[in-house]
PDB file of N, CA and C in Angstrom:
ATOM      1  N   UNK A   1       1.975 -11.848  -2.430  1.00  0.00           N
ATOM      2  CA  UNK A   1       1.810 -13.270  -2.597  1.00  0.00           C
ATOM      3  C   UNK A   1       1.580 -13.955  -1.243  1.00  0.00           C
ATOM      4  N   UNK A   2       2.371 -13.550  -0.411  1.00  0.00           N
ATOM      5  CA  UNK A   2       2.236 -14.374   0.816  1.00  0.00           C
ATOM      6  C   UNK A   2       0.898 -14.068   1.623  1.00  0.00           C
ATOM      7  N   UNK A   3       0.107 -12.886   1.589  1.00  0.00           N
ATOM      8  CA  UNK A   3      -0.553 -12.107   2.315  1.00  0.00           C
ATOM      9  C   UNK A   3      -1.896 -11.884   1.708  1.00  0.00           C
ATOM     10  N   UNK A   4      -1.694 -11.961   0.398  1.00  0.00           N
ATOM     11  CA  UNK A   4      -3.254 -11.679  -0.523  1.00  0.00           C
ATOM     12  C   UNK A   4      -3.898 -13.133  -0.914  1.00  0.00           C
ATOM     13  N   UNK A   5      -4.487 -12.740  -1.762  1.00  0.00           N
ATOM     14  CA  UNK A   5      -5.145 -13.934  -2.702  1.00  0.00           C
ATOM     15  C   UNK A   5      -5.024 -13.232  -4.300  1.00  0.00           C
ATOM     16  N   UNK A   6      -5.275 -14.549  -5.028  1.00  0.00           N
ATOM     17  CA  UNK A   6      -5.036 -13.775  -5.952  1.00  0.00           C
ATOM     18  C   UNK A   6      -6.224 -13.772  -6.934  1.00  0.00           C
ATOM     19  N   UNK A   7      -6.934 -13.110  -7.849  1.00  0.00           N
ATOM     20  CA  UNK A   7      -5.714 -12.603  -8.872  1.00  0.00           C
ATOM     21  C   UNK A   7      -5.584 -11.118  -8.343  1.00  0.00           C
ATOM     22  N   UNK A   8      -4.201 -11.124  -8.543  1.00  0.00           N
ATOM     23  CA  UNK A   8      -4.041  -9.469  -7.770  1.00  0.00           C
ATOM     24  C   UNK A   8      -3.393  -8.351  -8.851  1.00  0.00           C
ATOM     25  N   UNK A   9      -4.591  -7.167  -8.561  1.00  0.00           N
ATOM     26  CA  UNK A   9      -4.496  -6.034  -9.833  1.00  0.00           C
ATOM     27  C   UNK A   9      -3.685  -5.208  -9.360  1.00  0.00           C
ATOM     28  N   UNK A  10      -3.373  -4.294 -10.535  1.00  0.00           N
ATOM     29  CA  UNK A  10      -2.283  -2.757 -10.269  1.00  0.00           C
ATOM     30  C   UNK A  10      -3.168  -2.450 -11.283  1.00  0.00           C
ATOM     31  N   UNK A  11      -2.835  -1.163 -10.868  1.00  0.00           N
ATOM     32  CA  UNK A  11      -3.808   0.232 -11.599  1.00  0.00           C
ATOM     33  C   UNK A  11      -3.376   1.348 -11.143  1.00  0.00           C
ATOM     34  N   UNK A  12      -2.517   1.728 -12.565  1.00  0.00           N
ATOM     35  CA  UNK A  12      -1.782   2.964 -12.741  1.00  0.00           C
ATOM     36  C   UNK A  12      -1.982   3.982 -13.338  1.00  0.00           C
ATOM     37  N   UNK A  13      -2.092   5.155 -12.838  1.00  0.00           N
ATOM     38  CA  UNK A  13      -2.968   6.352 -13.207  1.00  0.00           C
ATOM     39  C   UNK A  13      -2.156   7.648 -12.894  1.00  0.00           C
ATOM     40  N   UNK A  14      -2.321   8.814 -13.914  1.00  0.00           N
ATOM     41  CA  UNK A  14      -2.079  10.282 -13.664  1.00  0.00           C
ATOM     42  C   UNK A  14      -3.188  10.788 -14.002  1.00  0.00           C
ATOM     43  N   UNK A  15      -3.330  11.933 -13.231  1.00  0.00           N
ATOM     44  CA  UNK A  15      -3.845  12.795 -13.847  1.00  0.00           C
ATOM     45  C   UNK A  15      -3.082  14.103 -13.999  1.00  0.00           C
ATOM     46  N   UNK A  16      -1.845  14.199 -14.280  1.00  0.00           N
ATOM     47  CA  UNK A  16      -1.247  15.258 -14.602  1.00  0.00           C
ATOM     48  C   UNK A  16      -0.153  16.135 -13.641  1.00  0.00           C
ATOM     49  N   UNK A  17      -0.722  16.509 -12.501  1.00  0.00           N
ATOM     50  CA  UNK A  17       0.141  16.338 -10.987  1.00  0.00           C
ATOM     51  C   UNK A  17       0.445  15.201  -9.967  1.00  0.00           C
ATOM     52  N   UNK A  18      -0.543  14.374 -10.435  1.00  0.00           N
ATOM     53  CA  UNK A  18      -0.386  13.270  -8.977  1.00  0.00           C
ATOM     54  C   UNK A  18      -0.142  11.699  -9.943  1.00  0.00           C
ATOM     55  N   UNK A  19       1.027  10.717  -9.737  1.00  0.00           N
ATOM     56  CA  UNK A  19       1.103   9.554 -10.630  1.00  0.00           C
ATOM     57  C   UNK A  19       0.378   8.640  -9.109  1.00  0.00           C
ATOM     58  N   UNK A  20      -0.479   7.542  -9.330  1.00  0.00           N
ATOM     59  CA  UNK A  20      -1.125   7.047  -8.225  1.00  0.00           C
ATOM     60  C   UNK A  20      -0.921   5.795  -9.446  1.00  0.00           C
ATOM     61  N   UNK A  21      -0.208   4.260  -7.776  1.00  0.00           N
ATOM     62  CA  UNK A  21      -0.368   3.039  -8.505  1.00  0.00           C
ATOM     63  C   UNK A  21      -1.029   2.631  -7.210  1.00  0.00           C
ATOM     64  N   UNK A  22      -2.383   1.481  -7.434  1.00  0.00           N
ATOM     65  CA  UNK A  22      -3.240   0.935  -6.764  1.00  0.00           C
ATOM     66  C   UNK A  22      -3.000  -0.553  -6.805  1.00  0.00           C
ATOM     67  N   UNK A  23      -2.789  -1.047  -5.487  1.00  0.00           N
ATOM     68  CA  UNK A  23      -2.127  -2.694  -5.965  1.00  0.00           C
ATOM     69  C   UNK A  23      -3.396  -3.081  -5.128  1.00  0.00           C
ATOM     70  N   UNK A  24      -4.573  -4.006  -5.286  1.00  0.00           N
ATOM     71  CA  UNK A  24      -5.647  -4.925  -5.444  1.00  0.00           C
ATOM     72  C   UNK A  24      -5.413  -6.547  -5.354  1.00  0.00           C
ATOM     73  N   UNK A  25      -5.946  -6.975  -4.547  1.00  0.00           N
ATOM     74  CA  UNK A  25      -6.017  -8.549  -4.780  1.00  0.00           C
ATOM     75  C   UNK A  25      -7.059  -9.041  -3.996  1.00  0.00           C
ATOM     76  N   UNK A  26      -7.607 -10.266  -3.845  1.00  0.00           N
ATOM     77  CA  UNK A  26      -8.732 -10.660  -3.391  1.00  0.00           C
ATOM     78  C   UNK A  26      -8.619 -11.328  -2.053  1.00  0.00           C
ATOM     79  N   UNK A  27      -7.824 -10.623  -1.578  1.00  0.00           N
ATOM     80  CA  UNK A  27      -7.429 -11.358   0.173  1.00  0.00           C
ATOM     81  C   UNK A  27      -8.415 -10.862   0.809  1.00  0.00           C
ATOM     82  N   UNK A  28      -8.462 -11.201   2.311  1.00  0.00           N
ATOM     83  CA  UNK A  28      -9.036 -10.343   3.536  1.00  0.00           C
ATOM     84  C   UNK A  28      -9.304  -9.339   3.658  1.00  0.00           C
ATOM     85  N   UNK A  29      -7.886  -8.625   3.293  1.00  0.00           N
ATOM     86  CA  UNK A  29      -7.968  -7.291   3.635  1.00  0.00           C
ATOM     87  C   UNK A  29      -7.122  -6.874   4.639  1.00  0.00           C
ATOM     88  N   UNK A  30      -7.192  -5.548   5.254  1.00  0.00           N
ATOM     89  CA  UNK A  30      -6.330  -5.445   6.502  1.00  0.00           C
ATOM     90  C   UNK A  30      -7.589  -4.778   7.568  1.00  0.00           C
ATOM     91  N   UNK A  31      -7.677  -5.730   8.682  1.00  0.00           N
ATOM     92  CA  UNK A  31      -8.774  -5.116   9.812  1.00  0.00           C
ATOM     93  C   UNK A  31      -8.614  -3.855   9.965  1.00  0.00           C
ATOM     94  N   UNK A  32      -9.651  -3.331  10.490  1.00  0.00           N
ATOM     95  CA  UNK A  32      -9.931  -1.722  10.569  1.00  0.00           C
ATOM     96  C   UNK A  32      -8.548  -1.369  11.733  1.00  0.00           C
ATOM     97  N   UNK A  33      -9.029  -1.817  12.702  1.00  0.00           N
ATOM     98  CA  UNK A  33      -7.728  -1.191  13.354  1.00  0.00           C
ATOM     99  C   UNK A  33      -6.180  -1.431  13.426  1.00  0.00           C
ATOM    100  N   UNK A  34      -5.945  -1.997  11.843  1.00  0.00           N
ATOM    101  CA  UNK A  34      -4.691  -2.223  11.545  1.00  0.00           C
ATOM    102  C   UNK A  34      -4.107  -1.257  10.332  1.00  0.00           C
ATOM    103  N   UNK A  35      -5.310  -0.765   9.848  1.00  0.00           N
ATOM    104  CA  UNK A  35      -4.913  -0.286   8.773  1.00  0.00           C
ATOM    105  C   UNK A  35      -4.012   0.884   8.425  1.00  0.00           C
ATOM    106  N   UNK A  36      -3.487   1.894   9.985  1.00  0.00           N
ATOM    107  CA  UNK A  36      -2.067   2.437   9.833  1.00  0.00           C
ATOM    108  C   UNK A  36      -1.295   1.922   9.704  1.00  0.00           C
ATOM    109  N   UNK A  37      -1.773   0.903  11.179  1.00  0.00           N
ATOM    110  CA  UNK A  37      -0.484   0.204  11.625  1.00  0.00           C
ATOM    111  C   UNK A  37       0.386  -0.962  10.672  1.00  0.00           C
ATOM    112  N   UNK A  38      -0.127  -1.625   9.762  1.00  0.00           N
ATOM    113  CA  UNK A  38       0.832  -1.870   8.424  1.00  0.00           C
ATOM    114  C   UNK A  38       1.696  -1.462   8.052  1.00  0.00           C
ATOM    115  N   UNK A  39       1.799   0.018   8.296  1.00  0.00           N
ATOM    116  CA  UNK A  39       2.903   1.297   7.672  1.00  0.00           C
ATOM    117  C   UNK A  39       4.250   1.032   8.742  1.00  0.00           C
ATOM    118  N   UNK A  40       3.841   0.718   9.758  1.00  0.00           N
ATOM    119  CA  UNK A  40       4.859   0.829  11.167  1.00  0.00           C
ATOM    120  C   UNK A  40       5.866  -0.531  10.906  1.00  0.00           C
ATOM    121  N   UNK A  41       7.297  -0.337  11.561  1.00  0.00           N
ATOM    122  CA  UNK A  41       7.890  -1.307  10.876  1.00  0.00           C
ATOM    123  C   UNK A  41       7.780  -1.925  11.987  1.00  0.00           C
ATOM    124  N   UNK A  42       8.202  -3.363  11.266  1.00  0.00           N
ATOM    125  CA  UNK A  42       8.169  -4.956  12.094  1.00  0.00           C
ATOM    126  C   UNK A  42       6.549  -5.472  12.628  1.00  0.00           C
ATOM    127  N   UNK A  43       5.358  -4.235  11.891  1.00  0.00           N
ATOM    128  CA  UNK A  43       4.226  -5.025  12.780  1.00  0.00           C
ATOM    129  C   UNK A  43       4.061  -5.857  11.541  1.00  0.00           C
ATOM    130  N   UNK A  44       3.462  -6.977  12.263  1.00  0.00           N
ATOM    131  CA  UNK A  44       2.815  -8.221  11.022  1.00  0.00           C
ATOM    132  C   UNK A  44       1.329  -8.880  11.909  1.00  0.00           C
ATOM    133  N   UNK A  45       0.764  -8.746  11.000  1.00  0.00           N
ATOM    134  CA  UNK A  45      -0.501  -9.323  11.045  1.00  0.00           C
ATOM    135  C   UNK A  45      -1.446 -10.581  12.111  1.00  0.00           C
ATOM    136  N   UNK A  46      -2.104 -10.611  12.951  1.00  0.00           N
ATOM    137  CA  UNK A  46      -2.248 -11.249  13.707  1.00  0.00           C
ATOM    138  C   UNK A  46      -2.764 -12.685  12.507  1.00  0.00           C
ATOM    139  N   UNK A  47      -3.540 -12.542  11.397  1.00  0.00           N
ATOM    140  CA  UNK A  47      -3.872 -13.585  10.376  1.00  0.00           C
ATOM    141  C   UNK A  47      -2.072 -14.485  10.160  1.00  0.00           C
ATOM    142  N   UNK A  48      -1.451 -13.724  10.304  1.00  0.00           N
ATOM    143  CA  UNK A  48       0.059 -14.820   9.484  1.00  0.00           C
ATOM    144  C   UNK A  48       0.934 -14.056  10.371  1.00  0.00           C
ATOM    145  N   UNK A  49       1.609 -14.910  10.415  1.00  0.00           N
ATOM    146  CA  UNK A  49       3.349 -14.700  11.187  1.00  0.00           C
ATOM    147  C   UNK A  49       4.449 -15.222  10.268  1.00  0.00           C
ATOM    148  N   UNK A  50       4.373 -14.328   9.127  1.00  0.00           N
ATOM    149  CA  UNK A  50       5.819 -14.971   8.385  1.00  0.00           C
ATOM    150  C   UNK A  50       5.892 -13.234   7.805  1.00  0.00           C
ATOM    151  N   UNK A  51       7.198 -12.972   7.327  1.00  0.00           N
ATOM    152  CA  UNK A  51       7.771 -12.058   6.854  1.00  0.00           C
ATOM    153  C   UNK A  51       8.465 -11.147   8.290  1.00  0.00           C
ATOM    154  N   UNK A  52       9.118 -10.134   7.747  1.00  0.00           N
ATOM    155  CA  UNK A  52       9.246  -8.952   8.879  1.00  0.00           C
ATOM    156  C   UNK A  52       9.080  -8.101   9.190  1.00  0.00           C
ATOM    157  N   UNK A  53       7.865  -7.798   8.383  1.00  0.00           N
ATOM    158  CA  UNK A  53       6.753  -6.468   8.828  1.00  0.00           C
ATOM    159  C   UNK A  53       7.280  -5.429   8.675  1.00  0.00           C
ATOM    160  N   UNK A  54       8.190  -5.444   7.205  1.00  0.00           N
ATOM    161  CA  UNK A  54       8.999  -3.870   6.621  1.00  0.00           C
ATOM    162  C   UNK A  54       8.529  -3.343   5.219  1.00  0.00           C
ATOM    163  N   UNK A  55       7.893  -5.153   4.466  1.00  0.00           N
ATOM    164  CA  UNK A  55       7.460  -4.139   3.116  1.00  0.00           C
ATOM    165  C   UNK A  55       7.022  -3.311   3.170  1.00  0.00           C
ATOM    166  N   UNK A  56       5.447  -2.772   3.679  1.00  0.00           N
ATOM    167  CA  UNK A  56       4.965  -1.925   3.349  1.00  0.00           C
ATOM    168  C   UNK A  56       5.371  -0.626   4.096  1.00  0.00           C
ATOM    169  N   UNK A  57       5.895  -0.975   5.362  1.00  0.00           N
ATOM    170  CA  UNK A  57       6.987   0.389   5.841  1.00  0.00           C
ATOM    171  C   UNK A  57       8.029   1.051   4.768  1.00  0.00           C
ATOM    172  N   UNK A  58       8.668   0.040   3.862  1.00  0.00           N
ATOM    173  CA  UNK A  58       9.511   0.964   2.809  1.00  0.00           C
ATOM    174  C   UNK A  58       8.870   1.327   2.020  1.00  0.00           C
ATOM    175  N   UNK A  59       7.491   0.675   1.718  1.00  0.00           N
ATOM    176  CA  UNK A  59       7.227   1.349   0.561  1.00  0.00           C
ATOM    177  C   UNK A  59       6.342   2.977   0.953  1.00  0.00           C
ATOM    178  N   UNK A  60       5.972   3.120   1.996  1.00  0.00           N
ATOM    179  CA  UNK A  60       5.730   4.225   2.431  1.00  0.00           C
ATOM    180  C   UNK A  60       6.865   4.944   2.362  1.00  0.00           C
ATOM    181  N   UNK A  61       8.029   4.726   3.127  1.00  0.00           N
ATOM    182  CA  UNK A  61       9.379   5.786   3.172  1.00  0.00           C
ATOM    183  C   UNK A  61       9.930   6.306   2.254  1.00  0.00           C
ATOM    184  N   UNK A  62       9.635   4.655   0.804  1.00  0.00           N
ATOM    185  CA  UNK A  62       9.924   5.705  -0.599  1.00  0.00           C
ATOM    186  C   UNK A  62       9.142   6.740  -1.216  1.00  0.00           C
ATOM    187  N   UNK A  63       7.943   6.589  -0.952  1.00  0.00           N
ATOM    188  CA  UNK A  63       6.976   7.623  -1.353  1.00  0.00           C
ATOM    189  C   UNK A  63       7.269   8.635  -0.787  1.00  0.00           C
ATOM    190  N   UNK A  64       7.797   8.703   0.748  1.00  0.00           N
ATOM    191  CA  UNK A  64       7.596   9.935   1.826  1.00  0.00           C
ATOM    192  C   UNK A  64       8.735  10.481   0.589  1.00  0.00           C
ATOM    193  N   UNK A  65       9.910  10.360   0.654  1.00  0.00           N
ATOM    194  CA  UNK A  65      11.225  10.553   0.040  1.00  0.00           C
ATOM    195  C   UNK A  65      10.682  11.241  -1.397  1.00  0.00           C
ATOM    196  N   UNK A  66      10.001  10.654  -1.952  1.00  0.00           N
ATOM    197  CA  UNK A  66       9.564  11.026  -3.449  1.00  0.00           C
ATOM    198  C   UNK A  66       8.438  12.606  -3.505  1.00  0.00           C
ATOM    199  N   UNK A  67       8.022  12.628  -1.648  1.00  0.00           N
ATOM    200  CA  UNK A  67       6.846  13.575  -1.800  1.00  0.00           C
ATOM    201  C   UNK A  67       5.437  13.284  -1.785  1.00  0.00           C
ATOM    202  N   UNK A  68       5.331  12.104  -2.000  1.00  0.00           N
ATOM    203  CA  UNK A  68       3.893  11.396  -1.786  1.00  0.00           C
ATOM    204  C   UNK A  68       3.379  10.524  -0.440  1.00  0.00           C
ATOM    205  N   UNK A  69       2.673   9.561  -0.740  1.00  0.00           N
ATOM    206  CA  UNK A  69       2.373   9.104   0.745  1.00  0.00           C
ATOM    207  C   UNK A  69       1.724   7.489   0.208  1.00  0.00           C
ATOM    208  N   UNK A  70       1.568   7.065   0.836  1.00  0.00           N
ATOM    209  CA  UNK A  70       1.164   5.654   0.660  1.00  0.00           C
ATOM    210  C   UNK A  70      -0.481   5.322   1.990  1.00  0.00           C
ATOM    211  N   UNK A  71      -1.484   4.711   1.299  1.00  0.00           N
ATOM    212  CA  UNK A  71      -2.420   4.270   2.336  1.00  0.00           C
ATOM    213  C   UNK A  71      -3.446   3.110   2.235  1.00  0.00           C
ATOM    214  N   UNK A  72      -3.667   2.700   3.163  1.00  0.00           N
ATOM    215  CA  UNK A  72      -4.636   1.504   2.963  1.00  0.00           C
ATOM    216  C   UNK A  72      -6.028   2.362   2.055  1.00  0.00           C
ATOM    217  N   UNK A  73      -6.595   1.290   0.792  1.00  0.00           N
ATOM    218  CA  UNK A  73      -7.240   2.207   0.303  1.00  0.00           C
ATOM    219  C   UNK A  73      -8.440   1.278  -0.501  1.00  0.00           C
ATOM    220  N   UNK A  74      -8.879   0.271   0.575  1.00  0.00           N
ATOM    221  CA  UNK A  74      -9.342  -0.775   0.607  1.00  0.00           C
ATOM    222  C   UNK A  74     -11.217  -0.416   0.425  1.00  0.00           C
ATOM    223  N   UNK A  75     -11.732  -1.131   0.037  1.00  0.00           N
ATOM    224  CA  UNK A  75     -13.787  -0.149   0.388  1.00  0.00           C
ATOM    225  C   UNK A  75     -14.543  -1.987   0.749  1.00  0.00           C
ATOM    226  N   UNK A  76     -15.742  -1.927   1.239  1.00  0.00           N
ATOM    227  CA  UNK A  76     -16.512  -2.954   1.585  1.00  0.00           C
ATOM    228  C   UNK A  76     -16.287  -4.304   0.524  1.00  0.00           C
ATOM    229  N   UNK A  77     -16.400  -3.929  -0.745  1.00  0.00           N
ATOM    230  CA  UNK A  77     -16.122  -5.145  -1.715  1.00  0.00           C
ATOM    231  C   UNK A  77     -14.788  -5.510  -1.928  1.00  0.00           C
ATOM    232  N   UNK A  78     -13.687  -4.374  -1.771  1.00  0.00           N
ATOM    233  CA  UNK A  78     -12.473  -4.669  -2.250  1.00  0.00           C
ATOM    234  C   UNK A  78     -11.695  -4.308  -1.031  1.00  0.00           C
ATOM    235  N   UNK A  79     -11.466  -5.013   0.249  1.00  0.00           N
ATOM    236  CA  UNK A  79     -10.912  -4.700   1.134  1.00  0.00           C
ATOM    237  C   UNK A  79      -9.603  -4.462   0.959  1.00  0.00           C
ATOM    238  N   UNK A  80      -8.640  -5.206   0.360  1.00  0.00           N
ATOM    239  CA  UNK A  80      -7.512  -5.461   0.628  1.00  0.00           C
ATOM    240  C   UNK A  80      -6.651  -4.481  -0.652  1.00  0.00           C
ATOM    241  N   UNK A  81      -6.491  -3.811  -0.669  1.00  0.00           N
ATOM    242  CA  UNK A  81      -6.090  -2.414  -1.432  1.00  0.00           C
ATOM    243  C   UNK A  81      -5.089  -1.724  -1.160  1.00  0.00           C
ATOM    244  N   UNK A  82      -3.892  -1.485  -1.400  1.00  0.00           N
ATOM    245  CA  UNK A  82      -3.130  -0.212  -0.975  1.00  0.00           C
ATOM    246  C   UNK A  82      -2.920   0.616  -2.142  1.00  0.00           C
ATOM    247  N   UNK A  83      -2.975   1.890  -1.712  1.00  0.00           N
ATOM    248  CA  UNK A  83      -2.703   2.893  -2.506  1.00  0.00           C
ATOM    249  C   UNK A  83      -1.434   3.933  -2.253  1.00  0.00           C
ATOM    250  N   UNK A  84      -0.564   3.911  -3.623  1.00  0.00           N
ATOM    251  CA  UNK A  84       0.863   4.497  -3.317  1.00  0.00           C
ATOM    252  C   UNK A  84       0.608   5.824  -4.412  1.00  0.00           C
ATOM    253  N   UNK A  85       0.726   7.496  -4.174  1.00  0.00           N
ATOM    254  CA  UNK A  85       0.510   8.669  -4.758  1.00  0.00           C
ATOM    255  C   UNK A  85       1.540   9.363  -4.571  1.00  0.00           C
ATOM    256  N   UNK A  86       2.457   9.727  -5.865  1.00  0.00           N
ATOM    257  CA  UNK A  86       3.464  10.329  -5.339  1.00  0.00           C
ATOM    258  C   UNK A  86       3.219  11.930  -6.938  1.00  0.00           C
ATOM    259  N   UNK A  87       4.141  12.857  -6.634  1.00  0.00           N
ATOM    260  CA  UNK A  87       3.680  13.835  -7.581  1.00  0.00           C
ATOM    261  C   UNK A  87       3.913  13.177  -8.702  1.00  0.00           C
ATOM    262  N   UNK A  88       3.574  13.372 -10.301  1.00  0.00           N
ATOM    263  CA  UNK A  88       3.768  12.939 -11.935  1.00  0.00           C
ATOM    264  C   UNK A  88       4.986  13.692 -12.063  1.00  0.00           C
ATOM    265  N   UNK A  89       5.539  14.501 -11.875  1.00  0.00           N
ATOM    266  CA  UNK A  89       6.791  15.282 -12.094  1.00  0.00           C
ATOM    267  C   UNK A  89       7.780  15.866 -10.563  1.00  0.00           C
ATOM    268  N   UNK A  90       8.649  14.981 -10.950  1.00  0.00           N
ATOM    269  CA  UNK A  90       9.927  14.763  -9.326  1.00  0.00           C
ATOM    270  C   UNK A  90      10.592  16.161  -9.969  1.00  0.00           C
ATOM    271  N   UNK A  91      10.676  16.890  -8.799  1.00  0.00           N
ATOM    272  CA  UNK A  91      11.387  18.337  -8.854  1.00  0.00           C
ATOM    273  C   UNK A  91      13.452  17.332  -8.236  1.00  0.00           C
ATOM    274  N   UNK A  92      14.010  18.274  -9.432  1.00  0.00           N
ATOM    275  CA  UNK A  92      15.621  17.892  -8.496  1.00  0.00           C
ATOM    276  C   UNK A  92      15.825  18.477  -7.560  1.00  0.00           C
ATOM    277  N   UNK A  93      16.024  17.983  -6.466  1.00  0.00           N
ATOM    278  CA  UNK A  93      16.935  18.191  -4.971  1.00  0.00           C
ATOM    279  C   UNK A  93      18.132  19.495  -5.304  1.00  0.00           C
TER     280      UNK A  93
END
């Protein structure tokens, strides 16, 4: 909300090994040479200075934790994209 535009999509998908949710909205985007650096905690965006630059750091750490990975997953029309892939079936610890 603070960071996109809206209307902003999710798109949730398996194909059997891999559960992948795609969160979409019609913002900016994230500049090319930011697009790790989102993942890193406390960075925030040279466009806005509000929040504390951890959402998308946890939401990577839960994926790491789960086995999956999280990435900017943005293309020329739909810049502003992240994509979170973690396995369809969590093995117990």
């Amino acid at each position: 909300m603070r960071h996109g535009a809206p209307p902003v999509e999710v798109d949730v998908r398996t194909d059997g090994t891999l559960a992948t949710v795609t969160v979409t909205d019609h913002g900016a985007g994230v500049a090319e040479g930011d697009r790790e650096r989102v993942f890193t905690p406390f960075f925030r965006s040279r466009k806005t200075n509000v929040g504390a630059g951890l959402g998308l750091t946890l939401v990577r750490q839960i994926a790491l934790q789960h086995g999956g990975d999280v990435a900017w997953a943005g293309t020329s029309e739909r810049p502003s994209s992240i994509r979170a892939t973690i396995p369809a079936v969590l093995r117990a610890r």
